[in-house]
PDB file of N, CA and C in Angstrom:
ATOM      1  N   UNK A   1      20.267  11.425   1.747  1.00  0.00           N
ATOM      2  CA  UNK A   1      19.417  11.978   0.726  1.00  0.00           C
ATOM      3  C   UNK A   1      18.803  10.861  -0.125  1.00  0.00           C
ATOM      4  N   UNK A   2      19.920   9.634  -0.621  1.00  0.00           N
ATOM      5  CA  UNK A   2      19.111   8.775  -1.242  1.00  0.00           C
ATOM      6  C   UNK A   2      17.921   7.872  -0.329  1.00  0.00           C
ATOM      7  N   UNK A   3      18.047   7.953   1.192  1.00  0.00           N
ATOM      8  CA  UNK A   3      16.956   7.129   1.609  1.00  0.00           C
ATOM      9  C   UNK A   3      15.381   7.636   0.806  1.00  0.00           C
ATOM     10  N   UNK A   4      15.392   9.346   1.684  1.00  0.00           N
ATOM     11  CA  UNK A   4      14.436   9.981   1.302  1.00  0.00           C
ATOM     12  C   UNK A   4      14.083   9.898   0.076  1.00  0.00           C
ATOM     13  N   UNK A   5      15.012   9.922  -0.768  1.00  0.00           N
ATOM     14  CA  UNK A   5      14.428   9.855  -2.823  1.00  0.00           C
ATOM     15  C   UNK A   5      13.761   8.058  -2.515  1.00  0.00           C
ATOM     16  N   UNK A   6      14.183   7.378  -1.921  1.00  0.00           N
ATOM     17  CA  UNK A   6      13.798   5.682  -1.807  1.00  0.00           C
ATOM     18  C   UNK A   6      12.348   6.193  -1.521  1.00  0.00           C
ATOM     19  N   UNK A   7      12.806   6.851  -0.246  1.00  0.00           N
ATOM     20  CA  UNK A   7      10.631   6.787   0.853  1.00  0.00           C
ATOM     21  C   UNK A   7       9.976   7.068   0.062  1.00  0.00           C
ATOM     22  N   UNK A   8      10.251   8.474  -0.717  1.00  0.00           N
ATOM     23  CA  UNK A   8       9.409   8.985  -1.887  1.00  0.00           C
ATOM     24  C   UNK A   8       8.928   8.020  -2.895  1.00  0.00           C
ATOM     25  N   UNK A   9       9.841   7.357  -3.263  1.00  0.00           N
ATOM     26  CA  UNK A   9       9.531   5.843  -4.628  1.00  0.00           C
ATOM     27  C   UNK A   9       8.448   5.355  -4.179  1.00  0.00           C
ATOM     28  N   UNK A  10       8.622   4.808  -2.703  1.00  0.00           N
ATOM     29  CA  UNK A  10       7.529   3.598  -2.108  1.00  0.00           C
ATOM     30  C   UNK A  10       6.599   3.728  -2.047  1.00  0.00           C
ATOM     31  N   UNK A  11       6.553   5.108  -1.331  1.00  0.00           N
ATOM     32  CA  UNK A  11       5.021   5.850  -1.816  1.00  0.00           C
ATOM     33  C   UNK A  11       4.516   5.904  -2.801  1.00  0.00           C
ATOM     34  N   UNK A  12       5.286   6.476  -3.950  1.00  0.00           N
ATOM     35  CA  UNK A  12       4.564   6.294  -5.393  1.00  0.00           C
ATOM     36  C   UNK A  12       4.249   4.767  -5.602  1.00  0.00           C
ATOM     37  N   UNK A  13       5.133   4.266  -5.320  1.00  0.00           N
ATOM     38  CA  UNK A  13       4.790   2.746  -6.046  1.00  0.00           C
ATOM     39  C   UNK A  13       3.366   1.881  -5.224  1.00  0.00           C
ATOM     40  N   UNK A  14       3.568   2.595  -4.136  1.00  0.00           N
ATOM     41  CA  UNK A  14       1.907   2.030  -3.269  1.00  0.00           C
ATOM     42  C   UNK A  14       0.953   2.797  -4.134  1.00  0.00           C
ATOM     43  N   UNK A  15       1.289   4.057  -4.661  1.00  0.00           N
ATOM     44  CA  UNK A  15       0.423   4.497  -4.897  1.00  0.00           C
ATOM     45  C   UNK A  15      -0.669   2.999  -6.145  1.00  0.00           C
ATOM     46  N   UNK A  16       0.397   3.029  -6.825  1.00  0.00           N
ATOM     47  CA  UNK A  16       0.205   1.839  -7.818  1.00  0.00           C
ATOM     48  C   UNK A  16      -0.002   0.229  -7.256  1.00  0.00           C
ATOM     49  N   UNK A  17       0.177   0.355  -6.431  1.00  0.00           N
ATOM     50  CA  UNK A  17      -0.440  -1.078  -5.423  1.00  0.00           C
ATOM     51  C   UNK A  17      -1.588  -1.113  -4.857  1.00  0.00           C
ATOM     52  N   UNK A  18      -2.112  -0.241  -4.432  1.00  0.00           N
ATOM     53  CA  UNK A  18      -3.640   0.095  -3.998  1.00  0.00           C
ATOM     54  C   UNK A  18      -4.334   0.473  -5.446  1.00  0.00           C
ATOM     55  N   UNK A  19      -3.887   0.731  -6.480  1.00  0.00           N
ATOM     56  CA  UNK A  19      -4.866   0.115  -7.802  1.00  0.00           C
ATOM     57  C   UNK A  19      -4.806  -0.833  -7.953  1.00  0.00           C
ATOM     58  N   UNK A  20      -3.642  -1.928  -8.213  1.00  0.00           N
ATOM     59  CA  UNK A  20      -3.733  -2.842  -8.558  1.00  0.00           C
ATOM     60  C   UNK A  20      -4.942  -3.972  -7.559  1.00  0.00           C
ATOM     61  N   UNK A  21      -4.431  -3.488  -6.446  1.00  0.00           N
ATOM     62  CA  UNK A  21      -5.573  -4.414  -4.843  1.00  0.00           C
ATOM     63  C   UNK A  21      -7.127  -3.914  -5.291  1.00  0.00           C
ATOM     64  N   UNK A  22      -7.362  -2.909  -5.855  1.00  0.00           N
ATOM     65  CA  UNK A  22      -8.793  -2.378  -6.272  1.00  0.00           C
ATOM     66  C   UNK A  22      -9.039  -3.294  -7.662  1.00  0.00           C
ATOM     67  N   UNK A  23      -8.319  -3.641  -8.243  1.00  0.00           N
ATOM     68  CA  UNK A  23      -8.612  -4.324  -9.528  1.00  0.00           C
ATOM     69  C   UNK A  23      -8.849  -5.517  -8.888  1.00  0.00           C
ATOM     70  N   UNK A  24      -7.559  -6.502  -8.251  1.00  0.00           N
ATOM     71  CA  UNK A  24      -8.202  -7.665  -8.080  1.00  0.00           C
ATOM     72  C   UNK A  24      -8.930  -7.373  -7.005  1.00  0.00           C
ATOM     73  N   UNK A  25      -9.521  -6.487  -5.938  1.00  0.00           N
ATOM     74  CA  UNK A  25     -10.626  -7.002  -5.347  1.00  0.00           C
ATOM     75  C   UNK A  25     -11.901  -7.118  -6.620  1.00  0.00           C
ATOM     76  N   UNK A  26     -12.007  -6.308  -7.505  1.00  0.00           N
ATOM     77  CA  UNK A  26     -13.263  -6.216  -8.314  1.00  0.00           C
ATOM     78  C   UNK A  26     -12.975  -7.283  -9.176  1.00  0.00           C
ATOM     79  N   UNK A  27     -11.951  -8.230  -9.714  1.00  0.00           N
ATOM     80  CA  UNK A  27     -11.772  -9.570  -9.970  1.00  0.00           C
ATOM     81  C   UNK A  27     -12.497 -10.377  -9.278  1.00  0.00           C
ATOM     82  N   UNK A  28     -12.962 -10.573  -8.091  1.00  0.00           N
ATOM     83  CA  UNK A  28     -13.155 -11.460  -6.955  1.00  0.00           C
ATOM     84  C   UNK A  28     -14.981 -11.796  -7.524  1.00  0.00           C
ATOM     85  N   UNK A  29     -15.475 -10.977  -7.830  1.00  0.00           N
ATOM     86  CA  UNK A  29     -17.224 -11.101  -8.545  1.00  0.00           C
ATOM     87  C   UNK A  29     -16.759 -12.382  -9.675  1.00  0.00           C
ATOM     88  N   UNK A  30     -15.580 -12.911  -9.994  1.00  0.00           N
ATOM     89  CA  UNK A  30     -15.257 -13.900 -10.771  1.00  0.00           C
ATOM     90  C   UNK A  30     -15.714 -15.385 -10.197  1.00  0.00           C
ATOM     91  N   UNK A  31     -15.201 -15.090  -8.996  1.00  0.00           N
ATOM     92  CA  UNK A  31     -14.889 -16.378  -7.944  1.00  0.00           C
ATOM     93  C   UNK A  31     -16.419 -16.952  -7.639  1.00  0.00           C
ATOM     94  N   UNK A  32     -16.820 -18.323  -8.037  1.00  0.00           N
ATOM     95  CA  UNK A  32     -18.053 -18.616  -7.888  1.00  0.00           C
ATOM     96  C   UNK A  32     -17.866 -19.648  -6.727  1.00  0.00           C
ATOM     97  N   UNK A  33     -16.746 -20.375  -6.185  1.00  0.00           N
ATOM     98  CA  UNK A  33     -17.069 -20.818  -5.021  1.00  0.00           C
ATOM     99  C   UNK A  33     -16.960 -19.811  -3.883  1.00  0.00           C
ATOM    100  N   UNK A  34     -18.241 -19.840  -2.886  1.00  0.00           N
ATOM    101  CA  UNK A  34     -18.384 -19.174  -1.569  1.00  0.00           C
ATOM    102  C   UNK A  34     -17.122 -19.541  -0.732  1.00  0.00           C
ATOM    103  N   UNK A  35     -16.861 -20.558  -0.714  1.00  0.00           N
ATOM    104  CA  UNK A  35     -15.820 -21.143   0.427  1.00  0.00           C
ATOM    105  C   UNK A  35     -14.119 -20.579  -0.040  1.00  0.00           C
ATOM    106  N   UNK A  36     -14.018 -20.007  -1.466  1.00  0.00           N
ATOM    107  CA  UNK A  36     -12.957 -19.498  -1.959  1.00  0.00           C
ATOM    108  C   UNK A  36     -13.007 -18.226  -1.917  1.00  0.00           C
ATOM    109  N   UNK A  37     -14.237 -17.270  -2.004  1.00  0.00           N
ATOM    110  CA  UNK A  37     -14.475 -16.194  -1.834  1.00  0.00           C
ATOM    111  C   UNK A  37     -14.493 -15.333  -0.386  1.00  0.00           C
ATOM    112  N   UNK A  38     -14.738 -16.319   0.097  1.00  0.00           N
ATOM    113  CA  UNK A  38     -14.474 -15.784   1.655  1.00  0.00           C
ATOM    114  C   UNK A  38     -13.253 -15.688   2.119  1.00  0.00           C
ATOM    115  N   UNK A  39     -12.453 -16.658   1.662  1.00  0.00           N
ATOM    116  CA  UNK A  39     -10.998 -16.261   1.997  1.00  0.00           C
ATOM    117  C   UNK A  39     -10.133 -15.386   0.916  1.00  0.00           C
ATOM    118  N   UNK A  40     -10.496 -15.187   0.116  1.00  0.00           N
ATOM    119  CA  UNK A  40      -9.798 -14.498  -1.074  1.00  0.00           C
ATOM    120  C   UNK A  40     -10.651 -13.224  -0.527  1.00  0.00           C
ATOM    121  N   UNK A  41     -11.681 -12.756  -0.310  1.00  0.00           N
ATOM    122  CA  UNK A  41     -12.217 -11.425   0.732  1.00  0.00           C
ATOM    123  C   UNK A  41     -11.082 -10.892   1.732  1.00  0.00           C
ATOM    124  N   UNK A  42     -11.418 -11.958   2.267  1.00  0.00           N
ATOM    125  CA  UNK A  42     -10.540 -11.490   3.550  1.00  0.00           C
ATOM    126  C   UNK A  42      -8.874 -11.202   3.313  1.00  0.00           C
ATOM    127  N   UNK A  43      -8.631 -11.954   2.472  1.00  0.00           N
ATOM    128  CA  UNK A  43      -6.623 -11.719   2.247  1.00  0.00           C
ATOM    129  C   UNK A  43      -7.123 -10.207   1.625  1.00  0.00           C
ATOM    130  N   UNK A  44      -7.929 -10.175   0.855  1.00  0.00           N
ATOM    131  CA  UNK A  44      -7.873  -8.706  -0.152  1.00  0.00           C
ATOM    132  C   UNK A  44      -8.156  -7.203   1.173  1.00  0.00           C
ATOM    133  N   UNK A  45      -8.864  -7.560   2.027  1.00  0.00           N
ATOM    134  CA  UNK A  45      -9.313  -6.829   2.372  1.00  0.00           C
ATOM    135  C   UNK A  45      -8.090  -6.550   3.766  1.00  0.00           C
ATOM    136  N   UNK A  46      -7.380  -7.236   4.523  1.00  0.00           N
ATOM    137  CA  UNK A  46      -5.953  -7.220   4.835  1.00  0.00           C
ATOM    138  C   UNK A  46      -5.191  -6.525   3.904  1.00  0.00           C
ATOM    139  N   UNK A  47      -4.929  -6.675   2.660  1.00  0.00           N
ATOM    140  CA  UNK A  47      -4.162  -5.980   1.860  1.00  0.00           C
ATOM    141  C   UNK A  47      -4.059  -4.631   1.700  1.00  0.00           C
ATOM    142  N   UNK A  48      -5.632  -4.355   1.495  1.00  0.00           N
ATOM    143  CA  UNK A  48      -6.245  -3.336   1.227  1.00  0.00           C
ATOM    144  C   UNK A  48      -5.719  -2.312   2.540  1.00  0.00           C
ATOM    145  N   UNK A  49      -6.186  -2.674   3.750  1.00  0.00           N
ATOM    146  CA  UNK A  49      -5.702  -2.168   5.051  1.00  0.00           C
ATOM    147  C   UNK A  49      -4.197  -1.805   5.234  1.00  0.00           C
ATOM    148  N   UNK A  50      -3.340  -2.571   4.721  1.00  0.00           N
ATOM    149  CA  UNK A  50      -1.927  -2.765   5.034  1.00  0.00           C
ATOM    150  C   UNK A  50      -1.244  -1.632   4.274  1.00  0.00           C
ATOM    151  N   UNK A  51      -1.998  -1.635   2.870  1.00  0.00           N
ATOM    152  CA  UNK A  51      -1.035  -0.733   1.910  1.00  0.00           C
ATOM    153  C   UNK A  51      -1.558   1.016   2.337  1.00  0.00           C
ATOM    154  N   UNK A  52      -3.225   0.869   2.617  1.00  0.00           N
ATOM    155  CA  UNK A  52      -3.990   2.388   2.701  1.00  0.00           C
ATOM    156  C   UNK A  52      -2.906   2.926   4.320  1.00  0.00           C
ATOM    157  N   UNK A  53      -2.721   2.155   5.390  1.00  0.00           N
ATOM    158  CA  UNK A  53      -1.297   2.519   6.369  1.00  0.00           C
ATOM    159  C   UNK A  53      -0.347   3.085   6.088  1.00  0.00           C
ATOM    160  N   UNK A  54       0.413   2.183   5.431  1.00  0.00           N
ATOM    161  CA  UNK A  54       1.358   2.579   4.623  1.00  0.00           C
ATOM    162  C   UNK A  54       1.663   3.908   3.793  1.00  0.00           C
ATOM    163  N   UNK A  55      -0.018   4.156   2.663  1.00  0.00           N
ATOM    164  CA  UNK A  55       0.178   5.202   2.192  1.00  0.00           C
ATOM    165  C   UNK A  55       0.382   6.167   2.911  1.00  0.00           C
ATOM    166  N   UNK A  56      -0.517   6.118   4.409  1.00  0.00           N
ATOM    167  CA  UNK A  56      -0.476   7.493   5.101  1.00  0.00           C
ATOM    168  C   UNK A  56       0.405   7.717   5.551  1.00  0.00           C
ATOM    169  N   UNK A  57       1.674   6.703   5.745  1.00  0.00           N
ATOM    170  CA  UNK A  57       2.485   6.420   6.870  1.00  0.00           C
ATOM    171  C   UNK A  57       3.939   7.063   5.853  1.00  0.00           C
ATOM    172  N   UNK A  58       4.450   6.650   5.136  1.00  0.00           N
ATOM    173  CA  UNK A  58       5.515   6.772   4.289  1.00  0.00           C
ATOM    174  C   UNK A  58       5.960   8.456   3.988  1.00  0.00           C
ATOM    175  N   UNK A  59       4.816   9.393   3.586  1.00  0.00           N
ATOM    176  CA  UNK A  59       5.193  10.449   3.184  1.00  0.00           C
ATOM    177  C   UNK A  59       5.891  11.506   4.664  1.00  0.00           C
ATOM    178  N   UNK A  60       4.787  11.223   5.587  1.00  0.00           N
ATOM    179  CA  UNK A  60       5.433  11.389   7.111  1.00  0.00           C
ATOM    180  C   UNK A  60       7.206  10.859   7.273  1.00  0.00           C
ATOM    181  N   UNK A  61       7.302   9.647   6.970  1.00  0.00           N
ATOM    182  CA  UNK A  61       8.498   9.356   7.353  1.00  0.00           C
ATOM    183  C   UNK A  61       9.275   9.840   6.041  1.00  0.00           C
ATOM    184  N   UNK A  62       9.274   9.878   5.224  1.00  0.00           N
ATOM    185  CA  UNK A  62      10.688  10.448   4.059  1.00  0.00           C
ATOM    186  C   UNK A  62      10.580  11.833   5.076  1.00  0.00           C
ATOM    187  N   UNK A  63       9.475  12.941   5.837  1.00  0.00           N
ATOM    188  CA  UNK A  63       9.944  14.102   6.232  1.00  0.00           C
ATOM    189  C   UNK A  63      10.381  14.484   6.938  1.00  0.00           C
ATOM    190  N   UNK A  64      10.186  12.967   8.034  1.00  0.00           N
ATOM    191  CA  UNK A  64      11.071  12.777   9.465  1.00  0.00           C
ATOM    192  C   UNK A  64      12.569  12.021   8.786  1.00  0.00           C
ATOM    193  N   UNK A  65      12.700  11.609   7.836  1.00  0.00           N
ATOM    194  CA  UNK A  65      14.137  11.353   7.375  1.00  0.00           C
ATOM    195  C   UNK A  65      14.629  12.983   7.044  1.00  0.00           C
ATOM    196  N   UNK A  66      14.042  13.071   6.139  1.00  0.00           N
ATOM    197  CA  UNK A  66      14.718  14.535   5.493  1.00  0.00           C
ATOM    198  C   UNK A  66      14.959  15.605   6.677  1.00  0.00           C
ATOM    199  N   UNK A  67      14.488  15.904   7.373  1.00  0.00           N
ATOM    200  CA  UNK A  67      14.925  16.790   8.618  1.00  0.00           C
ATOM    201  C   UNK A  67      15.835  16.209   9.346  1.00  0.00           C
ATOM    202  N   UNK A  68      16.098  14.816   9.451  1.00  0.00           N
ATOM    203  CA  UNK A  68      17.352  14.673  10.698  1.00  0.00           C
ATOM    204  C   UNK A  68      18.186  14.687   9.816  1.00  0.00           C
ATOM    205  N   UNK A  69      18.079  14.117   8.522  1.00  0.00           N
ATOM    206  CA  UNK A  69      19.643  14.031   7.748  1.00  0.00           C
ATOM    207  C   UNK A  69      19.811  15.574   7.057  1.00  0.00           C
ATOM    208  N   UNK A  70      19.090  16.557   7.069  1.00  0.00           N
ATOM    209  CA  UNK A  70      19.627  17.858   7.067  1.00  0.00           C
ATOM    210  C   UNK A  70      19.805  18.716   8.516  1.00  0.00           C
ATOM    211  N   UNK A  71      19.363  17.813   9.390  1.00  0.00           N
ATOM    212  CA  UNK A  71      19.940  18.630  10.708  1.00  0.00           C
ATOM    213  C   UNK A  71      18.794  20.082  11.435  1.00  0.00           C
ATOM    214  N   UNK A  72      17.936  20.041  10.399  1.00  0.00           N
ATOM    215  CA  UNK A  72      16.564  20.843  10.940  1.00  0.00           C
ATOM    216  C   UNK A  72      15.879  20.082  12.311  1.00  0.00           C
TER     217      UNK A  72
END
């Protein structure tokens, strides 16, 4: 039971990680070298990808936890 209360957290807390990745991508209009901006793009935009997975991915699995550890 405590995994599932965990999966549930992670999710919320991505929820709050994909704002924070939306803030500093819109930080990035800061960055006046091109040659820094292109790679600070690209890590953000990896990030961006990794966590929006995740979001979709996590609530699925706390429900595939919660059914085997209640035996449904």
């Amino acid at each position: 039971q405590k995994l599932v209360e965990d999966i549930k957290k992670a999710a919320t807390d991505l929820a709050g990680a994909a704002q924070t990745v939306a803030e500093a991508t819109a930080a990035l209009k800061d960055v006046k070298n091109p040659m820094k901006l292109k790679s600070a793009k690209k890590s953000m935009d990896y990030v961006q990808a990794v966590v929006g997975a995740a979001q979709e991915e996590l609530p699925y699995q706390g429900k595939v936890v919660a059914a085997i550890v209640s035996g449904k």
